[in-house]
C-alpha atoms as a PDB file:
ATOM      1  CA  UNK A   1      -2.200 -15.410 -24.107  1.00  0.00           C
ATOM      2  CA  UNK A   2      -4.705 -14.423 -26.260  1.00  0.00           C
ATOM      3  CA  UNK A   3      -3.925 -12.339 -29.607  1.00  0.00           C
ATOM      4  CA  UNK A   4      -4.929  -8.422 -30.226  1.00  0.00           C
ATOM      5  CA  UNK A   5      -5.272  -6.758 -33.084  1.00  0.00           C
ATOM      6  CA  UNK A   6      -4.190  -2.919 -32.701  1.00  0.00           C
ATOM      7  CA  UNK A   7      -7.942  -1.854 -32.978  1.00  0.00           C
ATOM      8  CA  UNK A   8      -8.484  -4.222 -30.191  1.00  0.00           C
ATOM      9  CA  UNK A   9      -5.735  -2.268 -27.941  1.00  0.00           C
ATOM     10  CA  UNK A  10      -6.382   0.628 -28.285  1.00  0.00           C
ATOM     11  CA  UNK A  11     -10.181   0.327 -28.332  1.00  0.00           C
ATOM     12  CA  UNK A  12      -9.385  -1.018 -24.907  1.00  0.00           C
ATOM     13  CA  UNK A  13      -6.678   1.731 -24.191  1.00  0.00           C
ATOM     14  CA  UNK A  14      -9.691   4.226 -25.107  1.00  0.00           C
ATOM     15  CA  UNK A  15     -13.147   2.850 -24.072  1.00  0.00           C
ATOM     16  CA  UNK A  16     -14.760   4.354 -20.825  1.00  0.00           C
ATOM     17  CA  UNK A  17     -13.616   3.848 -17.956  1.00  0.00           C
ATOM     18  CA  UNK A  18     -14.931   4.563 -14.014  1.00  0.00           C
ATOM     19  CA  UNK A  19     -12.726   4.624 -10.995  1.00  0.00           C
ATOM     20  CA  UNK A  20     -13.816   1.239  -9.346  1.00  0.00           C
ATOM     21  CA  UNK A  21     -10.884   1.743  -6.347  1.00  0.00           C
ATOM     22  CA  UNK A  22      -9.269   5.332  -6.148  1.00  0.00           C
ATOM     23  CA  UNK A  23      -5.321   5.108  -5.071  1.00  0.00           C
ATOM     24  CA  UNK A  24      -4.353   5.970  -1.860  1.00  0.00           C
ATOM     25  CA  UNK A  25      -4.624   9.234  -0.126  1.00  0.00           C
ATOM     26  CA  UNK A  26      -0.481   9.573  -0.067  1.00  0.00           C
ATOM     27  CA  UNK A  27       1.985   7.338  -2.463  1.00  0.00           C
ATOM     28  CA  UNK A  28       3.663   4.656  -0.352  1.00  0.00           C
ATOM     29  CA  UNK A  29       7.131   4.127  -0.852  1.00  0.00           C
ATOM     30  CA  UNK A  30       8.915   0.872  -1.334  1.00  0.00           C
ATOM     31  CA  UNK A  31      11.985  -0.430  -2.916  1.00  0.00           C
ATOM     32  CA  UNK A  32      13.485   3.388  -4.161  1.00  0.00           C
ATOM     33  CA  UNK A  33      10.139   4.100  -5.489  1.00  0.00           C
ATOM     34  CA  UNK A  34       6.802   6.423  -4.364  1.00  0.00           C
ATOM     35  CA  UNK A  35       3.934   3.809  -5.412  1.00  0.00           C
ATOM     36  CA  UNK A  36       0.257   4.260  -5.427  1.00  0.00           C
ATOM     37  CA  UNK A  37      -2.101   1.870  -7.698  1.00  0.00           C
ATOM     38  CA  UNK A  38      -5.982   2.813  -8.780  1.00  0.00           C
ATOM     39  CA  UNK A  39      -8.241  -0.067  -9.773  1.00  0.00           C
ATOM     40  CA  UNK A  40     -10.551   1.058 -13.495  1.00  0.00           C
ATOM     41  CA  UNK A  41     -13.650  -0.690 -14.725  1.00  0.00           C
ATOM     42  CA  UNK A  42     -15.369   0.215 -17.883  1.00  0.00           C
ATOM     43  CA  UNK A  43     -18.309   2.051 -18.188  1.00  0.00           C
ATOM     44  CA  UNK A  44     -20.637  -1.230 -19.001  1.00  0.00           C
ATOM     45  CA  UNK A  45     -18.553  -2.878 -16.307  1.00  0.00           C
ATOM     46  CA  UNK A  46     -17.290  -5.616 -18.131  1.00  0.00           C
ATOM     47  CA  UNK A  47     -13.742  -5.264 -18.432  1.00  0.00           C
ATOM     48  CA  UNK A  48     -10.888  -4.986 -15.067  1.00  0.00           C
ATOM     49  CA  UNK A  49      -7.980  -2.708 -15.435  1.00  0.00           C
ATOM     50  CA  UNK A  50      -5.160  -1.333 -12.817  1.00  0.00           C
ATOM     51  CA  UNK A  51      -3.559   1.994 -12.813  1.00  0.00           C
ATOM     52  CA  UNK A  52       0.055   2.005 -11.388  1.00  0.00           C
ATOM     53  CA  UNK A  53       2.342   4.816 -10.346  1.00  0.00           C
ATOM     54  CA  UNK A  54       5.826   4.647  -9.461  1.00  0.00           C
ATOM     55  CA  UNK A  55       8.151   7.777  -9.012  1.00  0.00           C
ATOM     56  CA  UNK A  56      11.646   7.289  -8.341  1.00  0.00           C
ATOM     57  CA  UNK A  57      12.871   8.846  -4.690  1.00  0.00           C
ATOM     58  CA  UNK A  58      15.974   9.403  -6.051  1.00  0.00           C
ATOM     59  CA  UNK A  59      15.373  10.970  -9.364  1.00  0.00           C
ATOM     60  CA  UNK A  60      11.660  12.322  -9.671  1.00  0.00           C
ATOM     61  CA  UNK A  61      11.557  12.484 -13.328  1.00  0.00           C
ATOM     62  CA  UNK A  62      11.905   8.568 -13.465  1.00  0.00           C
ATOM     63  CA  UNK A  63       8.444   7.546 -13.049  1.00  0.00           C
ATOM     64  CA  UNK A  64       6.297   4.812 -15.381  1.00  0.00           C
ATOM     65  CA  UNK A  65       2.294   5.001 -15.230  1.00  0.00           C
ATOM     66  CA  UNK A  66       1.011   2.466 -16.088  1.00  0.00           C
ATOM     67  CA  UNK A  67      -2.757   0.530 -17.594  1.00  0.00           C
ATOM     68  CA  UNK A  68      -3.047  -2.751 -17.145  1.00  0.00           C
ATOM     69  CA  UNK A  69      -5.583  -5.004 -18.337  1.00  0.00           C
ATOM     70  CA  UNK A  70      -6.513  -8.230 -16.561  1.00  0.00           C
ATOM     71  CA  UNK A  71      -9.494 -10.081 -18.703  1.00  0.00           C
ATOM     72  CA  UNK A  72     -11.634 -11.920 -17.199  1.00  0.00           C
ATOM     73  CA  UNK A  73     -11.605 -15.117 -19.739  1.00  0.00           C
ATOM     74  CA  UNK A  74      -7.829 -16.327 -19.442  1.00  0.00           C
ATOM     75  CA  UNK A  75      -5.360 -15.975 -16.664  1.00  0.00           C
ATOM     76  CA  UNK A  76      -2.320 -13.118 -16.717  1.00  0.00           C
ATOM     77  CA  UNK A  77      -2.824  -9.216 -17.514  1.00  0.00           C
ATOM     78  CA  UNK A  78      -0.996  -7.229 -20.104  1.00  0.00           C
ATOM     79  CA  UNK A  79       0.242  -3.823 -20.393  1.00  0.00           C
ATOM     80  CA  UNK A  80      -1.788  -1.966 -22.805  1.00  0.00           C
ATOM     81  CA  UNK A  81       0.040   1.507 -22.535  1.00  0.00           C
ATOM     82  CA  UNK A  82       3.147   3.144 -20.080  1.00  0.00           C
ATOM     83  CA  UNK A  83       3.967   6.770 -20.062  1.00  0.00           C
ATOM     84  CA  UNK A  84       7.503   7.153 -18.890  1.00  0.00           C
ATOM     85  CA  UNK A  85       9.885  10.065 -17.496  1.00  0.00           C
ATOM     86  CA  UNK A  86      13.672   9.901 -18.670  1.00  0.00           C
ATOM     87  CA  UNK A  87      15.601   6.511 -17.642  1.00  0.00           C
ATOM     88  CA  UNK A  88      18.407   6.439 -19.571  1.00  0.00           C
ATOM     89  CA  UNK A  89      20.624   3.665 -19.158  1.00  0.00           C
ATOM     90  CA  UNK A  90      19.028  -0.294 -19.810  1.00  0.00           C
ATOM     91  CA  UNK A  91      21.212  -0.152 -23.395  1.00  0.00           C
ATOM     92  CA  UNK A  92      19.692   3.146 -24.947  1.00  0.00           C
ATOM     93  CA  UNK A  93      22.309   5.607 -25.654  1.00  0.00           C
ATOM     94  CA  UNK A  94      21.524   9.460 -25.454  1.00  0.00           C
ATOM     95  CA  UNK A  95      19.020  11.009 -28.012  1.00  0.00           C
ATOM     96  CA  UNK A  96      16.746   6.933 -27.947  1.00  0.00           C
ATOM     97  CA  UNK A  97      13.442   6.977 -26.247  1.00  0.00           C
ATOM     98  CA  UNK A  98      14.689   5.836 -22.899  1.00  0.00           C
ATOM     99  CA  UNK A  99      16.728   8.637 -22.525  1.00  0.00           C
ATOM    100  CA  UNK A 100      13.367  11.313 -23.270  1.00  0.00           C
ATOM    101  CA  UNK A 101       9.985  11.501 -22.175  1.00  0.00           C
ATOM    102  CA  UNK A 102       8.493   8.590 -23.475  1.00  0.00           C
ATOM    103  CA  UNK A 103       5.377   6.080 -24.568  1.00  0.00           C
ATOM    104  CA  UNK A 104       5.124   2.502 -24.560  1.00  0.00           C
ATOM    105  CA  UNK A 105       1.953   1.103 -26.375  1.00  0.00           C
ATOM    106  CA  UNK A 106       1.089  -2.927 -26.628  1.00  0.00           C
ATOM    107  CA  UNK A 107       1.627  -4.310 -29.909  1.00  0.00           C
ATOM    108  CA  UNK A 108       0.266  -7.313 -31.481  1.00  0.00           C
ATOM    109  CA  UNK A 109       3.666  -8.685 -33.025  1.00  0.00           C
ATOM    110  CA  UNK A 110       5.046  -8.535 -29.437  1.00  0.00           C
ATOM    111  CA  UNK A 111       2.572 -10.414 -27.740  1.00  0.00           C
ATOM    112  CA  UNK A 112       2.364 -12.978 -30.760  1.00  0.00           C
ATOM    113  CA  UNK A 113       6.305 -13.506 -29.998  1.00  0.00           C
ATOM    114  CA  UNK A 114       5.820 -13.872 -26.517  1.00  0.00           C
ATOM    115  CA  UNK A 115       7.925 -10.066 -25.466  1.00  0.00           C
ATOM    116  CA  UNK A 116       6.668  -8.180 -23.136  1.00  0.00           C
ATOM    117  CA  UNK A 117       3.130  -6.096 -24.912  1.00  0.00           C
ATOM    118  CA  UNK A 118       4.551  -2.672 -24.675  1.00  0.00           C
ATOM    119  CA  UNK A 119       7.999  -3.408 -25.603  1.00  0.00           C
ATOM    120  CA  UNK A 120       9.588  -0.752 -27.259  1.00  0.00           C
ATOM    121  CA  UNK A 121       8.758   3.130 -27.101  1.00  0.00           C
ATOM    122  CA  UNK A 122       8.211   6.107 -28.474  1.00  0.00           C
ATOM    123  CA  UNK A 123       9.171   9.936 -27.893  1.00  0.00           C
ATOM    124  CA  UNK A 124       6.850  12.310 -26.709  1.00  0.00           C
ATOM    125  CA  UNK A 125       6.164  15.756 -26.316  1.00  0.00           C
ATOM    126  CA  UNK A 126       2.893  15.323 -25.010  1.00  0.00           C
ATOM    127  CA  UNK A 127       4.496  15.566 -21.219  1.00  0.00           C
ATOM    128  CA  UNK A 128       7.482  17.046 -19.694  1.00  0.00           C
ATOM    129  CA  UNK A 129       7.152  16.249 -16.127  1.00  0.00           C
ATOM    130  CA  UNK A 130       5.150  13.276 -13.930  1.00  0.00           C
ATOM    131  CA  UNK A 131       2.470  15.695 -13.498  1.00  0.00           C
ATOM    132  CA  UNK A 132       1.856  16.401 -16.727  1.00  0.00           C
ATOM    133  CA  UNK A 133       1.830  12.888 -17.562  1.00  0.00           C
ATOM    134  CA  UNK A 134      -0.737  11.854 -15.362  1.00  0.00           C
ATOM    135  CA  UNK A 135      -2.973  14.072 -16.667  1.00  0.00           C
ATOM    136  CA  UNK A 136      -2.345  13.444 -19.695  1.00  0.00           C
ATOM    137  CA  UNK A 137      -2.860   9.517 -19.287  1.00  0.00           C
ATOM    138  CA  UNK A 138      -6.103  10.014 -17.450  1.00  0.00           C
ATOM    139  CA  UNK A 139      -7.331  11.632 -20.381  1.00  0.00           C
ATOM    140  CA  UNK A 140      -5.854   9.386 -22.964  1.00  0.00           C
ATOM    141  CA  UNK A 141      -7.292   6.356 -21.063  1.00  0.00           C
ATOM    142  CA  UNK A 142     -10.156   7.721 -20.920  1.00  0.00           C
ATOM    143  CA  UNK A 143     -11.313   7.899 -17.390  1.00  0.00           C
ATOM    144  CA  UNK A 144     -14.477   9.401 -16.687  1.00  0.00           C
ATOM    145  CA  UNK A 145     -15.246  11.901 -13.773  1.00  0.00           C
ATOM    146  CA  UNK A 146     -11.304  12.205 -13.305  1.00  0.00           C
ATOM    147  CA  UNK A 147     -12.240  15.803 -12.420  1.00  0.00           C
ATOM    148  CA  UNK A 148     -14.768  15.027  -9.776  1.00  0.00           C
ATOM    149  CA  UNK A 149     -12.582  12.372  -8.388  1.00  0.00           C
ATOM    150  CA  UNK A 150      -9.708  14.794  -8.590  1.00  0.00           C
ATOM    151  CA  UNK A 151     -10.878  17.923  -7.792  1.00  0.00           C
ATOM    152  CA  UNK A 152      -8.254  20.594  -9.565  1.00  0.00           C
ATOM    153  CA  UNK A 153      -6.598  17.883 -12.110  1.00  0.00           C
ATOM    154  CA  UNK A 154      -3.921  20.474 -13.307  1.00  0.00           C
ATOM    155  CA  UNK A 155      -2.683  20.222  -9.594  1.00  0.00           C
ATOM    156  CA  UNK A 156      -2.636  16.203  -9.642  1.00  0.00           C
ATOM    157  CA  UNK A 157      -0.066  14.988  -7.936  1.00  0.00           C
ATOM    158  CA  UNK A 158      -1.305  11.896  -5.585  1.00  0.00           C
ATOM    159  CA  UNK A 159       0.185  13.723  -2.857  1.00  0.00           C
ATOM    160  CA  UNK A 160       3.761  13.468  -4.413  1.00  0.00           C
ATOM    161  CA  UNK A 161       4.670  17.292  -2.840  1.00  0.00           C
ATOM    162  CA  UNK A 162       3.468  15.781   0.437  1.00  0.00           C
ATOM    163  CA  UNK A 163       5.737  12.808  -0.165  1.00  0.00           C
ATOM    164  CA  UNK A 164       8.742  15.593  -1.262  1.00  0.00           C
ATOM    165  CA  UNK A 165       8.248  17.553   2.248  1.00  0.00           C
ATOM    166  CA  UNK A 166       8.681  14.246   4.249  1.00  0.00           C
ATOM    167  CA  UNK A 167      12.475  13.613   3.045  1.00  0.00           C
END
């Protein structure tokens, strides 16, 4: 796999970027999980990326959004950035990222070791809820028209209420 520098991430976590495949009119669900997936470009067209979306049936405030970047010259994709509701569990004991709101961002050192980009995490208060963090990830990834696309944003939910009313 190739190596990043942090500028490199999160120039690529922040350039333009244009719907190229919007998600699915209602989430699908699979394995415990509401799933949808949006396919990005960027602006000059150059670079691939996927959006994914997974909300927990069970517990709707475990969810992980997701950018993904797939380039074009060498084989594999990486996790450039992961907003995530609270987990727990998986080792972290109360009061630890996985147990808050929290962000995972690729690092160089862990793709250099071979880990997985984004291990690790950090707090946020930046979201509270799935809905707030899709918002705020469409903004923080910089995706253009999201507003057009999405017509009222502060209501974006990729049908998750419609998914809610079904059970």
């Amino acid at each position: 796999m190739k190596t990043y520098t942090e500028e490199e991430i999160t120039q690529l976590i922040e350039c333009a970027k244009f719907v190229a495949e919007l998600p699915k009119k209602a989430m699908v669900s699979k394995s415990g999980h509401r799933r949808n997936d949006m396919r990005l470009r960027s602006e000059d067209g150059e670079l691939d990326f996927t959006v994914f979306i997974r909300v927990s049936c069970a517990f709707p405030e475990n969810f992980s959004i997701g950018l993904v970047h797939s380039p074009k010259d060498e084989r594999g994709a990486i996790c450039l950035l992961r907003f995530n509701g609270p987990h727990g569990g998986f080792g972290w004991s109360a009061g630890t990222h996985g147990a808050l709101y929290h962000i995972h961002k690729a690092k160089p050192e862990n793709i250099e070791a071979g880990k997985r980009p984004e291990a690790g995490g950090e707090a946020t208060r930046a979201f509270a809820s799935y809905e707030q963090a899709l918002r705020h990830f469409l903004k923080q990834v910089n995706v253009r028209e999201a507003e057009r696309l999405f017509p009222g944003i502060s209501n974006l939910q990729f049908n998750l209420n419609e998914e809610r009313a079904k059970r």
